[in-house]
C-alpha atoms as a PDB file:
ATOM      1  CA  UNK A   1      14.889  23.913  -4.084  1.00  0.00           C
ATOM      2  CA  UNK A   2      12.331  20.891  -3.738  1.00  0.00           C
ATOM      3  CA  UNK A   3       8.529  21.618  -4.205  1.00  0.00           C
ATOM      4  CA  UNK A   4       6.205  19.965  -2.631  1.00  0.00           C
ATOM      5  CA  UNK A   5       2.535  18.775  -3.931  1.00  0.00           C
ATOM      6  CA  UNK A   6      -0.504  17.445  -1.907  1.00  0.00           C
ATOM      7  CA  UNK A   7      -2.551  14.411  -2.982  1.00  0.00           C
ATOM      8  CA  UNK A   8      -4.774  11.425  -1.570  1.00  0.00           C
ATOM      9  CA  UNK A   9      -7.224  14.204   0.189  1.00  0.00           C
ATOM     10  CA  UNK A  10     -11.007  13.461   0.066  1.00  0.00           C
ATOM     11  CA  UNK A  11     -13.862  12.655   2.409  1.00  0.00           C
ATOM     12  CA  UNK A  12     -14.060   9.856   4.559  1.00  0.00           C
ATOM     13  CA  UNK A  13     -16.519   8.823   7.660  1.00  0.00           C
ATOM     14  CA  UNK A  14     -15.465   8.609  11.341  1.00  0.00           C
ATOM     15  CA  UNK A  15     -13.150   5.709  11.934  1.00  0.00           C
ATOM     16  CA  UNK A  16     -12.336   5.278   8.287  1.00  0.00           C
ATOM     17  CA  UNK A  17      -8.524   5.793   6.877  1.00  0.00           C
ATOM     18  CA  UNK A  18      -6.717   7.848   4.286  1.00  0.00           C
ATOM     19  CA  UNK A  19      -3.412   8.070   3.327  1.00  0.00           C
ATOM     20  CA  UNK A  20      -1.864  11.353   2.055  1.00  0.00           C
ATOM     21  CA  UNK A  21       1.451  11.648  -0.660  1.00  0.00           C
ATOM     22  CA  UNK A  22       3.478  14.018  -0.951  1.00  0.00           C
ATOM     23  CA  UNK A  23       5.703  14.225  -4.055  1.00  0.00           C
ATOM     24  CA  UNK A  24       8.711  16.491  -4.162  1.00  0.00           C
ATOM     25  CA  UNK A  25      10.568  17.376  -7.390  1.00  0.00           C
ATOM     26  CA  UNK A  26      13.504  19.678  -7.574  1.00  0.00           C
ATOM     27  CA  UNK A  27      16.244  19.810  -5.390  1.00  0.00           C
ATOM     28  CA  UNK A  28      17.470  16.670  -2.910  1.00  0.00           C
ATOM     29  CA  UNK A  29      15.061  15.448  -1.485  1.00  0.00           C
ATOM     30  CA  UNK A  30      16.895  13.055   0.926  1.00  0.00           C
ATOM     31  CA  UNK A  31      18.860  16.336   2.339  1.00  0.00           C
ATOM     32  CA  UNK A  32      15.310  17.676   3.364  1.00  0.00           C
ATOM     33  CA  UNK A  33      13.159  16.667   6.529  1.00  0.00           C
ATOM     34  CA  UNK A  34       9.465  17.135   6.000  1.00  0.00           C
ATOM     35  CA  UNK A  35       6.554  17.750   8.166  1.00  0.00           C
ATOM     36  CA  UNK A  36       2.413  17.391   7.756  1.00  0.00           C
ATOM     37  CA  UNK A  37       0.819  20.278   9.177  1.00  0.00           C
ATOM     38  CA  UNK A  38      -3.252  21.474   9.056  1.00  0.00           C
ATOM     39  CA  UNK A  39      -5.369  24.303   8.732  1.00  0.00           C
ATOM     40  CA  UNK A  40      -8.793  24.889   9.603  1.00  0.00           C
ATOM     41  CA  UNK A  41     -10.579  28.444   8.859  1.00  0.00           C
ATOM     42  CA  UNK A  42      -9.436  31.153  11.178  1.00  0.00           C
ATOM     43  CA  UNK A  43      -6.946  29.102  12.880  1.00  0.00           C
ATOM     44  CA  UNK A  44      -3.189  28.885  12.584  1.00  0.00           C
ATOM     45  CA  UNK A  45      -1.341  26.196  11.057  1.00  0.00           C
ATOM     46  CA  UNK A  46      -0.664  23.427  13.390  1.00  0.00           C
ATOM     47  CA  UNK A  47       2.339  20.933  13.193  1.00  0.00           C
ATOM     48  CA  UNK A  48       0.687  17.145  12.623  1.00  0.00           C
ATOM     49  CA  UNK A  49       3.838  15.427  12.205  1.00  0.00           C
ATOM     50  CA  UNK A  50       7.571  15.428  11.116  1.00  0.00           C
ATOM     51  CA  UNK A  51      10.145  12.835   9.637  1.00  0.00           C
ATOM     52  CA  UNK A  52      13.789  13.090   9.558  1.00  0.00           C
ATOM     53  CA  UNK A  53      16.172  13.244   6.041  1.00  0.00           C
ATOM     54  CA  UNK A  54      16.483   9.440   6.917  1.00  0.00           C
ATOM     55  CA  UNK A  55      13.311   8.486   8.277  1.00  0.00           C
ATOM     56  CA  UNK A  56      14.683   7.781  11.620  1.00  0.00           C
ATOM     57  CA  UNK A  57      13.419   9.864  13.380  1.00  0.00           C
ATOM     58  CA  UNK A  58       9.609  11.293  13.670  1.00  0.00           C
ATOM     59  CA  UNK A  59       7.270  13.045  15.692  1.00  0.00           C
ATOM     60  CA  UNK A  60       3.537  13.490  16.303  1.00  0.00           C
ATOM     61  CA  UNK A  61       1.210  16.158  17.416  1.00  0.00           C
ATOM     62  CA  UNK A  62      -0.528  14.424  20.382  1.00  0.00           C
ATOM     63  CA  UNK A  63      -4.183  14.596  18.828  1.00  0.00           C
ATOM     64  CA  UNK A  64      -2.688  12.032  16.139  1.00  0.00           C
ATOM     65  CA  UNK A  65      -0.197  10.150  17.342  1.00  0.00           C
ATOM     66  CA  UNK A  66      -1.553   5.954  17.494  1.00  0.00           C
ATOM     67  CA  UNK A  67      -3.446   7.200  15.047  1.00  0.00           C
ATOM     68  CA  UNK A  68      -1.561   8.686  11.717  1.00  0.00           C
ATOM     69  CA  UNK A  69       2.047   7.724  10.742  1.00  0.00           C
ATOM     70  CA  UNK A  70       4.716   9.633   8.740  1.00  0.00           C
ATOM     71  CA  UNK A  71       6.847   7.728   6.381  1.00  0.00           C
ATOM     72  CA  UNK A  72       8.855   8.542   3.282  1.00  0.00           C
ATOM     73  CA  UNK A  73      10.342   6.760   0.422  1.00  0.00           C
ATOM     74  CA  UNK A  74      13.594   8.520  -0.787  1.00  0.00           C
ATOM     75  CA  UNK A  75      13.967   6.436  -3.572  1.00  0.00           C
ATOM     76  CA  UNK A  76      10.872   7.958  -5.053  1.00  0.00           C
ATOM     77  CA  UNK A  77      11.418  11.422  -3.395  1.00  0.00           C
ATOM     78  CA  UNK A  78       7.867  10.970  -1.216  1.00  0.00           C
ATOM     79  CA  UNK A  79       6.625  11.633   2.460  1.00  0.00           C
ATOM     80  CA  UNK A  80       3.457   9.603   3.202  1.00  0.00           C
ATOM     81  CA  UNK A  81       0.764   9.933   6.068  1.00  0.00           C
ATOM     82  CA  UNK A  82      -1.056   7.351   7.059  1.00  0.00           C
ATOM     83  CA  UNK A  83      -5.107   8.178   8.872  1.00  0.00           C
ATOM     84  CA  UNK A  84      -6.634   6.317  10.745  1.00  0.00           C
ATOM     85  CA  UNK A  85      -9.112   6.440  13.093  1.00  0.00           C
ATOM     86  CA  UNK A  86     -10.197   9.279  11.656  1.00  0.00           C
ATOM     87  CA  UNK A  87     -12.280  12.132  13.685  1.00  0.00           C
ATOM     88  CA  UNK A  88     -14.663  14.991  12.979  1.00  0.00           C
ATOM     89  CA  UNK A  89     -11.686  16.821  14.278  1.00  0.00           C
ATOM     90  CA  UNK A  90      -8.989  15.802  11.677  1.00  0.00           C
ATOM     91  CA  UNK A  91     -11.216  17.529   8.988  1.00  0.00           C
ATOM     92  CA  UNK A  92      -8.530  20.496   7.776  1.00  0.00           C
ATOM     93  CA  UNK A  93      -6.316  21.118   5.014  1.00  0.00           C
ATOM     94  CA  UNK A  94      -3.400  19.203   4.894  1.00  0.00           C
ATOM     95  CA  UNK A  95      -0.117  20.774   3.819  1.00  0.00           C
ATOM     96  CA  UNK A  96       3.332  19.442   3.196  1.00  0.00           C
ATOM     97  CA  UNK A  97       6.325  21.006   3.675  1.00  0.00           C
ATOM     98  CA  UNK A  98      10.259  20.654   3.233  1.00  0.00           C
ATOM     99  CA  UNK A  99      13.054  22.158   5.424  1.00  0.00           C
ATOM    100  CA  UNK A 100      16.613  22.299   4.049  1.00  0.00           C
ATOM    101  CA  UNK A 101      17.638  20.835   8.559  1.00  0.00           C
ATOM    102  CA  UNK A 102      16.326  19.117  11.149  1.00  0.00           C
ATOM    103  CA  UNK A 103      12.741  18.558  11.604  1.00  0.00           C
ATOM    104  CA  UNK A 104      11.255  20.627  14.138  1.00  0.00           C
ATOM    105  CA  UNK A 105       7.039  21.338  14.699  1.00  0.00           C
ATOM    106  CA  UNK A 106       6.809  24.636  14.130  1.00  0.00           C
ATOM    107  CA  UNK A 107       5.764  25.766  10.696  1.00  0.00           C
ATOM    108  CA  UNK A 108       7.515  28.956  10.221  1.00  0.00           C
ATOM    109  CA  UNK A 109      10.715  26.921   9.880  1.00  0.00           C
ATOM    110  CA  UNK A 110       9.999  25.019   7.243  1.00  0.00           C
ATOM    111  CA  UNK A 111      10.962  26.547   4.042  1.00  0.00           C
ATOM    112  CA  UNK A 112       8.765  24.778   1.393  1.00  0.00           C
ATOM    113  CA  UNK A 113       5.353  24.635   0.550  1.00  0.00           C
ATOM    114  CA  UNK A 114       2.865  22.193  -0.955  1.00  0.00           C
ATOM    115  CA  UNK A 115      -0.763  23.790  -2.103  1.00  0.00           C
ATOM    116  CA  UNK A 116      -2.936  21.701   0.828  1.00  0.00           C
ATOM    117  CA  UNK A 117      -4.988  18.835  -0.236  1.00  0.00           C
ATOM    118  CA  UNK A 118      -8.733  18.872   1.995  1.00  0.00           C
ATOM    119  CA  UNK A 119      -9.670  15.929   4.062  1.00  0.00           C
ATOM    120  CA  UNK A 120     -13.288  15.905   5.606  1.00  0.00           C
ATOM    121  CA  UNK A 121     -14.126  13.433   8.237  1.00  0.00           C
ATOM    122  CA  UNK A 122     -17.933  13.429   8.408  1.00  0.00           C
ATOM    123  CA  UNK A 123     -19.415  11.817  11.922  1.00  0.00           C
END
């Protein structure tokens, strides 16, 4: 089984950029599609974006999409997001996660789990 884990989380301004890794050990990691998803307190997890095993294919939450891209890098067994433009809005936890098919939005089918990394967009 892969494991995810978070990193490139911080605070940034409105309009500034960040760029989120995700590092995956165990498992294969090119048999896995991954997804970006966020949390803020008291609401649900909500899908951000997704990337196919090959990077063909990907898919954005409307609130980002122009704005953030989803990449990965098989080679080194990593899924990238790219910020920017950032918003008051984007500020959430950011959480990567692995599914063993297809990439779909909602969370509940994705099997994996990274521990969030916080990104705060101050206005």
């Amino acid at each position: 089984q892969v494991q995810p884990v978070e990193s490139g989380g911080g605070l940034v301004q409105a309009g500034g950029s960040l760029r989120l890794s995700c590092a995956a050990s165990g498992g294969t990691f090119r048999s896995y599609a991954m997804g970006w998803f966020r949390q803020t307190p008291g609401k649900e997890r909500e899908f951000v974006a997704t990337i196919s095993w090959g990077g063909g294919i990907t898919d954005y939450a409307d609130s980002v999409k122009g704005r953030f891209t989803i990449s990965r890098d098989n080679a080194n067994n990593t899924v990238y997001l790219q910020m920017n433009s950032l918003k008051p809005e984007d500020t959430a936890v950011y959480y990567c996660a692995a599914r063993a098919a297809s990439s779909r939005r909602s969370p509940t089918l994705y099997d994996y789990w990274g521990q969030g990394t916080q990104v705060t967009v101050s206005s």
